[in-house]
C-alpha atoms as a PDB file:
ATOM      1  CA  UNK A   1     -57.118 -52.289 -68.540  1.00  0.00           C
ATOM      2  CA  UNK A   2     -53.246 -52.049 -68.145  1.00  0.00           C
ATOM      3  CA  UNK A   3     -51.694 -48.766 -68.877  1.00  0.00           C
ATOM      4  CA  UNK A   4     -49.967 -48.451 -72.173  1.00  0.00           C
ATOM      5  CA  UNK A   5     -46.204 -47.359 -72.223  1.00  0.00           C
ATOM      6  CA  UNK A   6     -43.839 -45.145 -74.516  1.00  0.00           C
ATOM      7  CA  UNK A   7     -41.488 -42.758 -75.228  1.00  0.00           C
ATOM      8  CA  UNK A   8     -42.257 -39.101 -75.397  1.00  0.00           C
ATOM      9  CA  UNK A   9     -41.277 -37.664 -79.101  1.00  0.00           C
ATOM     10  CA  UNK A  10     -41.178 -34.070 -78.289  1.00  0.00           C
ATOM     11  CA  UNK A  11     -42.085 -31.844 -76.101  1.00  0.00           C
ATOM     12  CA  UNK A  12     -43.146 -27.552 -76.673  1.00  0.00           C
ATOM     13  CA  UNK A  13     -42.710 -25.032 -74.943  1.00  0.00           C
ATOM     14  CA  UNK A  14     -46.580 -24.844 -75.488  1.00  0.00           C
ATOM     15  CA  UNK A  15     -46.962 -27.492 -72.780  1.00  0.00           C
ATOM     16  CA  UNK A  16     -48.076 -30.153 -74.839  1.00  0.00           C
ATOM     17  CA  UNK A  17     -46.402 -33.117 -76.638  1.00  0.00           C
ATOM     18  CA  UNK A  18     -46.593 -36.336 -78.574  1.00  0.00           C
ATOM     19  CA  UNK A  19     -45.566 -39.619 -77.167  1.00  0.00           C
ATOM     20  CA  UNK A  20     -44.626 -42.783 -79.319  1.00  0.00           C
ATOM     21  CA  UNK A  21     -46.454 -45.452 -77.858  1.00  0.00           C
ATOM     22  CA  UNK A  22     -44.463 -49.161 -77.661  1.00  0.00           C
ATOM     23  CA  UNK A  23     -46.968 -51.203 -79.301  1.00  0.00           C
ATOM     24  CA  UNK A  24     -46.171 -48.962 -82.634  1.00  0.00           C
ATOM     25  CA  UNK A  25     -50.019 -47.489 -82.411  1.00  0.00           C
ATOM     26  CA  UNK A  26     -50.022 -44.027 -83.958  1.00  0.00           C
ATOM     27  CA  UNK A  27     -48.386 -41.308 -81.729  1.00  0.00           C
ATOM     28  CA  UNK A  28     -50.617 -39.627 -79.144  1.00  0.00           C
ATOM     29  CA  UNK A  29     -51.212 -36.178 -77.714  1.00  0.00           C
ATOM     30  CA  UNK A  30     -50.799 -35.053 -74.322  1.00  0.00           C
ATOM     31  CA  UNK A  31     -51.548 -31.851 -72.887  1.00  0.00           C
ATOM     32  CA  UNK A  32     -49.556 -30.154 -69.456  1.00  0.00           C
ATOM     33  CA  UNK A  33     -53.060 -30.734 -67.327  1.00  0.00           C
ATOM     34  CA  UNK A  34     -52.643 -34.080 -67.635  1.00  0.00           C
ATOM     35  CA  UNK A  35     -48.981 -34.487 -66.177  1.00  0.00           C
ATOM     36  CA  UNK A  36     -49.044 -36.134 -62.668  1.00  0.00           C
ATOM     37  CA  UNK A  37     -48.079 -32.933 -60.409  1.00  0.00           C
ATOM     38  CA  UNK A  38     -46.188 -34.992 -58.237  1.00  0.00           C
ATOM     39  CA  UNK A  39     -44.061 -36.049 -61.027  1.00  0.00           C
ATOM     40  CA  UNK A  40     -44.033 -32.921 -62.937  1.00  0.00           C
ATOM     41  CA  UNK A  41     -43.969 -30.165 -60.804  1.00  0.00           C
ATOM     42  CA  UNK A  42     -44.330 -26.867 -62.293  1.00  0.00           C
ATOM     43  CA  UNK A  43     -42.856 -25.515 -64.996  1.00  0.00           C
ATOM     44  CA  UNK A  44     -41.105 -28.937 -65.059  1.00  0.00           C
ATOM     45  CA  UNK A  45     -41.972 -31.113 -68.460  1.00  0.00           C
ATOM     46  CA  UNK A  46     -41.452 -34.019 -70.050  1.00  0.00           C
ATOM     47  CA  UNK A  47     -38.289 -34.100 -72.262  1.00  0.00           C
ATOM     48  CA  UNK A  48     -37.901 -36.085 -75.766  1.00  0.00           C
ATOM     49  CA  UNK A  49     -37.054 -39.575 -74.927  1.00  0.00           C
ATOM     50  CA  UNK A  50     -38.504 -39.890 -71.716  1.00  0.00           C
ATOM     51  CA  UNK A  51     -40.001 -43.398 -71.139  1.00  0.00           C
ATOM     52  CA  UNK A  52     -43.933 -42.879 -69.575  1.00  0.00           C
ATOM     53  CA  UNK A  53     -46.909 -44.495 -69.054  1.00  0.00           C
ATOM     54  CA  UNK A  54     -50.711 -43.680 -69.531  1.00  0.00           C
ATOM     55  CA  UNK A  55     -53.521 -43.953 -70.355  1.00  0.00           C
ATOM     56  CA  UNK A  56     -55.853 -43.240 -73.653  1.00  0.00           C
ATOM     57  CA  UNK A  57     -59.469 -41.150 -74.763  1.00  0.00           C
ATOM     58  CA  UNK A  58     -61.057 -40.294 -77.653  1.00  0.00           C
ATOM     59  CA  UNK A  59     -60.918 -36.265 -77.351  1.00  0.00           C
ATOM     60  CA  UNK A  60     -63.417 -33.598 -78.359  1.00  0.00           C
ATOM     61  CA  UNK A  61     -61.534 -33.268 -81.706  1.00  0.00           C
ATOM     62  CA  UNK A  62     -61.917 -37.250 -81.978  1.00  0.00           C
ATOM     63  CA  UNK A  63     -58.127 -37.787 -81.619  1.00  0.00           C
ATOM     64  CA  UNK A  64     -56.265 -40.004 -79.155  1.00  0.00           C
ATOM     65  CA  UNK A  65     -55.238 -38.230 -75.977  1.00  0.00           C
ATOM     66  CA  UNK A  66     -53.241 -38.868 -72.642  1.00  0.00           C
ATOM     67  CA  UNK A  67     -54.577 -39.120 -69.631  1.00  0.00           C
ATOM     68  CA  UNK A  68     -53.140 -39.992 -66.089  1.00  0.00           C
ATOM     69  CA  UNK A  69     -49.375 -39.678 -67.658  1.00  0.00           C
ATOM     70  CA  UNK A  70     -46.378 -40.515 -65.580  1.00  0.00           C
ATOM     71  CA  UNK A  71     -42.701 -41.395 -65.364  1.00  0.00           C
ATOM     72  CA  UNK A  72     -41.510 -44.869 -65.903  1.00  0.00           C
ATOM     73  CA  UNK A  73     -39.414 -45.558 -62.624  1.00  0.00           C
END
């Protein structure tokens, strides 16, 4: 299944976020363990507006959730 794409809608200093997907699906969560190290090195997060890509889960609390999140090049 192809990743899905979007923009992140904000970002706390938390470590954890929301991101507007493009196909207009209801916004999804996304937790700091789940940011691509290589990408996002330490203390270094995503910012509001920052175009990504990832995948989706079902989480324990039965809410969509991010998973293998990176940078759009």
């Amino acid at each position: 299944m192809a990743m899905l794409r979007g923009v992140i809608k904000y970002w706390t200093i938390g470590g954890w976020g929301m991101i507007n997907p493009d196909d207009k699906s209801p916004a999804v969560f996304i937790h700091h363990s789940e940011l691509d190290k290589n990408e996002f090195p330490k203390d270094v997060y995503p910012k509001h507006g920052d175009r990504v890509e990832f995948d989706v889960r079902i989480s324990c609390k039965n809410k969509p959730e991010a998973f293998n999140f990176r940078r759009v090049k």
